[in-house]
N, C-alpha and C. Protein backbone atom coordinates (compact mmCIF):
# COMPACT_ATOMS: atom_id res chain seq x y z
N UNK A 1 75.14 17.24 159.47
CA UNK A 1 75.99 18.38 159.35
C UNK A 1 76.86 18.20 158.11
N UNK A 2 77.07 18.94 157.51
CA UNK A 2 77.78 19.08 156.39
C UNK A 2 79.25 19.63 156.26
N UNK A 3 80.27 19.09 155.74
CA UNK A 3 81.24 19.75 155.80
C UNK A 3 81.63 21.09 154.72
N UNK A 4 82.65 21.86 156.07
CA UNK A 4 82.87 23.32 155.11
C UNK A 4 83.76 22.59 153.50
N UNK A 5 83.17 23.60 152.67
CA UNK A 5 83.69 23.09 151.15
C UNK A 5 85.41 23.44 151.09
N UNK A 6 86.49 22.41 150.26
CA UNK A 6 87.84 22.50 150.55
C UNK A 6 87.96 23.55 149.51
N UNK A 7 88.99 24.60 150.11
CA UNK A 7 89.29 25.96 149.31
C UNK A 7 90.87 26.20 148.66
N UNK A 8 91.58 26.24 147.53
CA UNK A 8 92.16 26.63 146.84
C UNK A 8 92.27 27.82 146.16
N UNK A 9 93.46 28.28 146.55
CA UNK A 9 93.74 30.05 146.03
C UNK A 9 94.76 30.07 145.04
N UNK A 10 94.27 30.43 143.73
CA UNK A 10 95.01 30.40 142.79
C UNK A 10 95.53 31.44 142.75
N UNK A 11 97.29 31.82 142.64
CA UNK A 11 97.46 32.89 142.59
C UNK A 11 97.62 33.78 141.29
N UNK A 12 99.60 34.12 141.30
CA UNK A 12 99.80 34.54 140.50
C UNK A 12 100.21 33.84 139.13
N UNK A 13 100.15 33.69 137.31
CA UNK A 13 100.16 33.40 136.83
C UNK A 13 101.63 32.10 136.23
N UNK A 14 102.64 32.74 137.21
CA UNK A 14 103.66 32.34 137.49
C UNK A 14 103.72 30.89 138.27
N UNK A 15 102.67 30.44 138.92
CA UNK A 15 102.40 29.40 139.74
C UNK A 15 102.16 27.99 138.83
N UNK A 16 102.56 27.22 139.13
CA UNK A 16 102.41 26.00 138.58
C UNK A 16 101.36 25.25 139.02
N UNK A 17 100.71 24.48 137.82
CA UNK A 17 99.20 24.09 137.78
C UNK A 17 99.30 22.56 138.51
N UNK A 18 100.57 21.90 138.67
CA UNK A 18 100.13 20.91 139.50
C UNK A 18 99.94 21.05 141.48
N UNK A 19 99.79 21.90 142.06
CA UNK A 19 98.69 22.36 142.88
C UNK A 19 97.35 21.83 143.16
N UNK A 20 96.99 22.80 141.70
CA UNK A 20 95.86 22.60 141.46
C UNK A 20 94.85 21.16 141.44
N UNK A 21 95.83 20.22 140.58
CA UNK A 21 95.58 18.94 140.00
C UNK A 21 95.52 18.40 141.46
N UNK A 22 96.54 18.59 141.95
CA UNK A 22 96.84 17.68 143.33
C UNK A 22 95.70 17.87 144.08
N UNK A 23 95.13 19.00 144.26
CA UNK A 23 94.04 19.04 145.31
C UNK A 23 92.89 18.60 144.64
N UNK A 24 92.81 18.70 143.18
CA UNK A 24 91.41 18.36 142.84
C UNK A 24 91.45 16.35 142.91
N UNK A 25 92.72 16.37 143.36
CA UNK A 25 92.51 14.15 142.97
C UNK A 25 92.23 14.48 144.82
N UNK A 26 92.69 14.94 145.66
CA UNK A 26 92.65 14.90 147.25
C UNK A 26 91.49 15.01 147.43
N UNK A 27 90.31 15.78 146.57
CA UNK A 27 89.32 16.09 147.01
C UNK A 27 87.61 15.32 146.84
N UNK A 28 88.29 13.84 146.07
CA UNK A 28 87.17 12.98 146.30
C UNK A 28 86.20 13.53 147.20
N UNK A 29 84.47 13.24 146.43
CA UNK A 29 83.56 13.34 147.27
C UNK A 29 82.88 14.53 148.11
N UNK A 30 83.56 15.60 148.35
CA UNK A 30 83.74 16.66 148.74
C UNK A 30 83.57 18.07 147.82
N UNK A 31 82.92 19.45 148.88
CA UNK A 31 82.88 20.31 147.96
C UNK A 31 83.70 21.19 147.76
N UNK A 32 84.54 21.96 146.90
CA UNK A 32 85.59 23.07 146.47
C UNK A 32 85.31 23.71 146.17
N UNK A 33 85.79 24.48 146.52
CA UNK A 33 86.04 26.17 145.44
C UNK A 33 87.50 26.90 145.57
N UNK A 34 87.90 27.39 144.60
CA UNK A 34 89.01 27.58 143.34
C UNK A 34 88.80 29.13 143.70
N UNK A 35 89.49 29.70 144.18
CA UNK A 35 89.55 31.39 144.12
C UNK A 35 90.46 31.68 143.27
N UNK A 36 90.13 33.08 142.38
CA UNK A 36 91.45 32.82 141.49
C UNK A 36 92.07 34.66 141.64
N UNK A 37 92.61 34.66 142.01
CA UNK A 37 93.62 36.11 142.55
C UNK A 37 93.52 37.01 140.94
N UNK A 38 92.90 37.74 141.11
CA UNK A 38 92.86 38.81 140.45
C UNK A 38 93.91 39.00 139.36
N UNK A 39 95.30 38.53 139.32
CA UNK A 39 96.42 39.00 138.46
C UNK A 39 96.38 37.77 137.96
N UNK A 40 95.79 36.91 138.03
CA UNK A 40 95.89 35.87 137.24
C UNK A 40 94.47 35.22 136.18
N UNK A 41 94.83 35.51 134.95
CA UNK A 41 93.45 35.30 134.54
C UNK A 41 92.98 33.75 134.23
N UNK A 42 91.80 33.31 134.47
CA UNK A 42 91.11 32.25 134.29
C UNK A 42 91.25 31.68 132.70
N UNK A 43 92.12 30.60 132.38
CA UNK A 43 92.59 30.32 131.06
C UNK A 43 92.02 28.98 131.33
N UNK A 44 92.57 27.96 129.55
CA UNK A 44 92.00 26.79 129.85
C UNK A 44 92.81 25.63 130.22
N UNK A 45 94.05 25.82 130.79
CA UNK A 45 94.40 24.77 131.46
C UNK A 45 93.59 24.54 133.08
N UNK A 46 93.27 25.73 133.47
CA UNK A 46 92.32 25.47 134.81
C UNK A 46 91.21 24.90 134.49
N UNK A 47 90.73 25.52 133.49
CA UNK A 47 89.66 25.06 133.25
C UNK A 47 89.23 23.41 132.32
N UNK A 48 90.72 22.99 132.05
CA UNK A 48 90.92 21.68 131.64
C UNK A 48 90.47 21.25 133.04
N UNK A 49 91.41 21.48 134.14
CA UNK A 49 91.41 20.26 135.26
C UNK A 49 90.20 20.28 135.82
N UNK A 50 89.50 21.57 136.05
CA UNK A 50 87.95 21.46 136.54
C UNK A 50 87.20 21.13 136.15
N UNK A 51 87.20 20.67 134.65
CA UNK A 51 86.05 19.97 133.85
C UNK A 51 86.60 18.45 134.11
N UNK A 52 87.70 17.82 134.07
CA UNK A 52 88.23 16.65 134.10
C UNK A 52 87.56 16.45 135.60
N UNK A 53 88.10 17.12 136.38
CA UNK A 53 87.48 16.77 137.44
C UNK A 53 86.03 16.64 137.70
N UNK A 54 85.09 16.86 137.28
CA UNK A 54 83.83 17.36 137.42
C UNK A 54 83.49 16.42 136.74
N UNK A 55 84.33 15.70 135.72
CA UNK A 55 83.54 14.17 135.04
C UNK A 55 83.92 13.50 135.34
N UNK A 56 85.26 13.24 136.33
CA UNK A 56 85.00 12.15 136.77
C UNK A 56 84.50 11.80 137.99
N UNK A 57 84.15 10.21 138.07
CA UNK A 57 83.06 9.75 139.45
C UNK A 57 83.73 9.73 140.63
N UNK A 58 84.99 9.86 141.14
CA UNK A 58 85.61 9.91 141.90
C UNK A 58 86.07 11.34 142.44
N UNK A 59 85.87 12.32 141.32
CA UNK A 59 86.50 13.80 141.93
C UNK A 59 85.84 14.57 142.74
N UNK A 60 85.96 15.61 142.97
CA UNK A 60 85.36 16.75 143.96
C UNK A 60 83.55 16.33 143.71
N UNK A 61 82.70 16.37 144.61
CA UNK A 61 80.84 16.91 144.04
C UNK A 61 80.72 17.65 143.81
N UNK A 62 81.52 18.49 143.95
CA UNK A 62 80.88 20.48 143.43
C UNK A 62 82.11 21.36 143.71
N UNK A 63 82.31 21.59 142.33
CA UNK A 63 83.52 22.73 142.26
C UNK A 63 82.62 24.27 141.98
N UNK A 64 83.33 24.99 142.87
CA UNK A 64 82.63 26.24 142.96
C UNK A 64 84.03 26.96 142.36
N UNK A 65 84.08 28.36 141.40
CA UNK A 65 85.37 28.79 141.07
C UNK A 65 84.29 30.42 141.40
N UNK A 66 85.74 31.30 141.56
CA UNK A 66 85.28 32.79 142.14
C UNK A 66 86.77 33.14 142.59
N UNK A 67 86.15 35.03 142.65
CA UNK A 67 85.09 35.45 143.03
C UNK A 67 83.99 35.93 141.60
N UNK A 68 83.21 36.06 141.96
CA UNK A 68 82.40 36.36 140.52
C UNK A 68 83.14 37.85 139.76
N UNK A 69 83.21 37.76 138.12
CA UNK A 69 83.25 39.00 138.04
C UNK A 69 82.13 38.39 136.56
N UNK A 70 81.75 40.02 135.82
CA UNK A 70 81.35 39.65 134.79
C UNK A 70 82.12 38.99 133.83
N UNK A 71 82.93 39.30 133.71
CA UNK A 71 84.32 38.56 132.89
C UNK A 71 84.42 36.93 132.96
N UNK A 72 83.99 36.47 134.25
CA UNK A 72 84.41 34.86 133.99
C UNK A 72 82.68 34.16 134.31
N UNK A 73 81.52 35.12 134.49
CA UNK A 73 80.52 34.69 134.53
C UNK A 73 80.32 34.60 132.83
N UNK A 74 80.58 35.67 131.86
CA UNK A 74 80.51 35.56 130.97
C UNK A 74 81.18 34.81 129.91
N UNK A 75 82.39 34.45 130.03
CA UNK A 75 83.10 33.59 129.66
C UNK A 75 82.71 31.75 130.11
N UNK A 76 82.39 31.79 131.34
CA UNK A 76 81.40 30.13 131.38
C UNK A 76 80.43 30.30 130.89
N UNK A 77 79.31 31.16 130.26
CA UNK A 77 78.14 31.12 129.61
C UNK A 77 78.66 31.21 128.24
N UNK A 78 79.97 31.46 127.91
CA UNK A 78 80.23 31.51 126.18
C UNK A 78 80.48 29.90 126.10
N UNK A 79 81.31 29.21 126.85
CA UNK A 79 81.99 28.40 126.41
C UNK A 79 80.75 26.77 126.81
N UNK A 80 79.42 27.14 127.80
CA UNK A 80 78.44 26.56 128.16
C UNK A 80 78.78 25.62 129.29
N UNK A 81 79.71 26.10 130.33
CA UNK A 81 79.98 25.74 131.28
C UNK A 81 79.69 25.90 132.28
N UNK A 82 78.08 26.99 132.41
CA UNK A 82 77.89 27.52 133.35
C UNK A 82 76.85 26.55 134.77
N UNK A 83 76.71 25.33 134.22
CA UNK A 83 75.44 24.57 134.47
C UNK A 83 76.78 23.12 134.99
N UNK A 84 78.01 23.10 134.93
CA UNK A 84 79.05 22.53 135.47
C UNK A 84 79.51 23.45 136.73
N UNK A 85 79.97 24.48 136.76
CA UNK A 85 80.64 25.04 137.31
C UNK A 85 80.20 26.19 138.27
N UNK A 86 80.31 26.06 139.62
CA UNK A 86 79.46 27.09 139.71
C UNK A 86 80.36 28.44 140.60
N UNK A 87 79.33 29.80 140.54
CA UNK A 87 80.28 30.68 140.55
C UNK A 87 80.20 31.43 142.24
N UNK A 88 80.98 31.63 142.94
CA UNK A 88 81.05 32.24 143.86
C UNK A 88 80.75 33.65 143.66
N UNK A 89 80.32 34.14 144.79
CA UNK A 89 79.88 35.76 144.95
C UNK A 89 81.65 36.71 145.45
């Protein structure tokens, strides 16, 4: 049996990114996904910690970020992150 993947809701832009950090060091071994609230757009300090995380051998196995829009499907295929990161429906 597999466990349900650990979930983080990013909100509004106003929110501070150590949250974020904190859950991605908590989440050794385990799978995530990163929702990111609509009023807040997907920039690259998130996307600093999810790549940091994602290389190293100790962090999350699979960060999932969502919900999909074309906007951030297209933006991980500009920047070639799409084969790291994967995208929720």
């Amino acid at each position: 049996m597999t466990d349900a993947p650990r979930v983080l809701r990013l909100g509004p832009p106003s929110e501070d990114l150590d949250a974020l950090a904190a859950f991605l060091r908590a989440a050794a071994g385990t799978d995530v996904t990163i929702t990111v609230d609509s009023a807040r757009p997907f920039s690259t300090p998130e996307l600093q910690l999810l790549l940091a995380a994602r290389q190293d051998p100790s962090g999350p196995a699979s960060v999932t970020v969502g919900p999909a829009s074309p906007r951030l499907v297209a933006g991980l295929a500009l920047l070639g992150l799409e084969a790291l990161l994967e995208v929720a429906a």
